[in-house]
Each structure stands twice: as C-alpha cells, then as structure tokens.
Protein backbone atom coordinates (compact mmCIF):
# COMPACT_ATOMS: atom_id res chain seq x y z
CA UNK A 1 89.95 95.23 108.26
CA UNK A 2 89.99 96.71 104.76
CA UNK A 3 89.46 100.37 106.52
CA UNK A 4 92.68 99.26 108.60
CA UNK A 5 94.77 98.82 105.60
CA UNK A 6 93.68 101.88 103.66
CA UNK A 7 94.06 104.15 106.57
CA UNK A 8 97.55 102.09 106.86
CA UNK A 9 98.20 103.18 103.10
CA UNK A 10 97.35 106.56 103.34
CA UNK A 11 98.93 107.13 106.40
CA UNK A 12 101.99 105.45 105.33
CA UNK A 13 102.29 107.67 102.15
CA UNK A 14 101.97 111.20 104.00
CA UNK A 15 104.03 109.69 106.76
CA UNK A 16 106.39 108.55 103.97
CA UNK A 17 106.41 111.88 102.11
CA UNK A 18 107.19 114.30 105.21
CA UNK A 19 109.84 112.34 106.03
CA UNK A 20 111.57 112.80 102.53
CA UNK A 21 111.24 116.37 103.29
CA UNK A 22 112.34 116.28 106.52
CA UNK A 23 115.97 114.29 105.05
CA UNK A 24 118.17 117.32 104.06
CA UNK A 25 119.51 116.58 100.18
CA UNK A 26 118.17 115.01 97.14
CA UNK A 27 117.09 111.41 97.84
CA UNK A 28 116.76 109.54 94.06
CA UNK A 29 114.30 106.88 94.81
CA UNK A 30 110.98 106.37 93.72
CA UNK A 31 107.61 107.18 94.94
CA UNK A 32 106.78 103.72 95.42
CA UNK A 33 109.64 103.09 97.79
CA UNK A 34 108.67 105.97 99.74
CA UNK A 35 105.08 104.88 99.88
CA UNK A 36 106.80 101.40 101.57
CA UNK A 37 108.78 103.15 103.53
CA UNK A 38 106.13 105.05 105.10
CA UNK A 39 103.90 101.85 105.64
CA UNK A 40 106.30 99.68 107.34
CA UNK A 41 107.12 103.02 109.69
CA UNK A 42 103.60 103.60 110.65
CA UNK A 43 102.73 99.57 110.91
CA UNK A 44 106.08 99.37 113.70
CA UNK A 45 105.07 103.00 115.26
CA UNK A 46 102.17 101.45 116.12
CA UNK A 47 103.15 98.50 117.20
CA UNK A 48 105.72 100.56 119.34
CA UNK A 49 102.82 102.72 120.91
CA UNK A 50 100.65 100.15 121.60
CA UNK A 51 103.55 98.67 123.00
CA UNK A 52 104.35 102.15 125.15
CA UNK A 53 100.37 102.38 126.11
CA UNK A 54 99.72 104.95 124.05
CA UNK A 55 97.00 104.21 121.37
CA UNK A 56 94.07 104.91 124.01
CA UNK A 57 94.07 108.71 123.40
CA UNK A 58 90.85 111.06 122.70
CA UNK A 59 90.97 112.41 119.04
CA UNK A 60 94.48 112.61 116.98
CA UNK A 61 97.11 109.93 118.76
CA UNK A 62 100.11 112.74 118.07
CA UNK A 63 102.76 109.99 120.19
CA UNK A 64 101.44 107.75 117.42
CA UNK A 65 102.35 110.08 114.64
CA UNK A 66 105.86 111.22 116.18
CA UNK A 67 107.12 107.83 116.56
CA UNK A 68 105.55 106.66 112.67
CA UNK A 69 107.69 110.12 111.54
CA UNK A 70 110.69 109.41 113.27
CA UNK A 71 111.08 105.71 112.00
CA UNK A 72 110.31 106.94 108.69
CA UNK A 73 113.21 109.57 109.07
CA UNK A 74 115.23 106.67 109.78
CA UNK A 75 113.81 104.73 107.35
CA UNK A 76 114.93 107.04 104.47
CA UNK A 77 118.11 107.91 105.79
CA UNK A 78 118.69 104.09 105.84
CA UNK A 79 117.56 103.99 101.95
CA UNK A 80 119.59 106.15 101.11
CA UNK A 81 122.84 105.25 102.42
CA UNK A 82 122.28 101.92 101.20
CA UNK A 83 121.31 103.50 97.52
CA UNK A 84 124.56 105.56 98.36
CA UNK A 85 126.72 102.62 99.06
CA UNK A 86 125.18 100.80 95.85
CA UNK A 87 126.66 103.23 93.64
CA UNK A 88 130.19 103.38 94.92
C-alpha cells in the first residue's frame, strides 16, 4: 500500500511535469499544483485502463502512461483557463 502511493506520487509528478511541457505558453502555477495535477491524472488513467483491460501487460503498461499524459494535458489546460478566467 505505501509502495502504491509513492509510485502514485512519483508518477504523478513526472506525469504532471511533461504535461506542463507539452501545454504550449507560460502556465503561472505552482509546482505543487502540478504535482496534484499529475496524481489525480495518473489515479483516473488507471482507473480508465483497468477499466479498458489494459493493466495486465508484460513490463512498462505504455496505454497506462498515454492515457495518465493525456488527462494531465487536459488537466493543465483546464488550470489554466480557470487561472485565466480568475484574472479577468
């Protein structure tokens, strides 16, 4: 259980930091927001490929990873507009 949640953390936080690079533009948030970003994507990616069947996979689950990125993506480019919004 503990290795669960650290793997979660560190996971989250790389998953959390590519996506930042992936946004185009400055995004003016902090790291810890990222880091919760990127935990919450890779906690529903996997609930979405366990979901899809496909956690069962010999060595590095790269379904897994795609779907943790992509909700990430979303995930900044939702912070952001909301951050955007806050402003104006």
């Amino acid at each position: 259980m503990i290795g669960s949640i650290i793997a979660a953390i560190i996971i989250g936080a790389i998953i959390g930091a590519l996506a930042r690079l992936i946004v185009p533009g400055r995004q003016n948030f902090s790291i810890g927001l990222t880091l919760v970003v990127g935990i919450v994507a890779a906690l529903i990616g996997t609930a979405i490929a366990a979901a899809l069947g496909l956690v069962h996979t010999r060595g590095i689950n790269w379904w897994e990873h795609i779907i943790q990125l992509a909700l990430a993506v979303l995930g900044v480019l939702l912070v952001v507009q909301m951050r955007a919004r806050k402003t104006h």
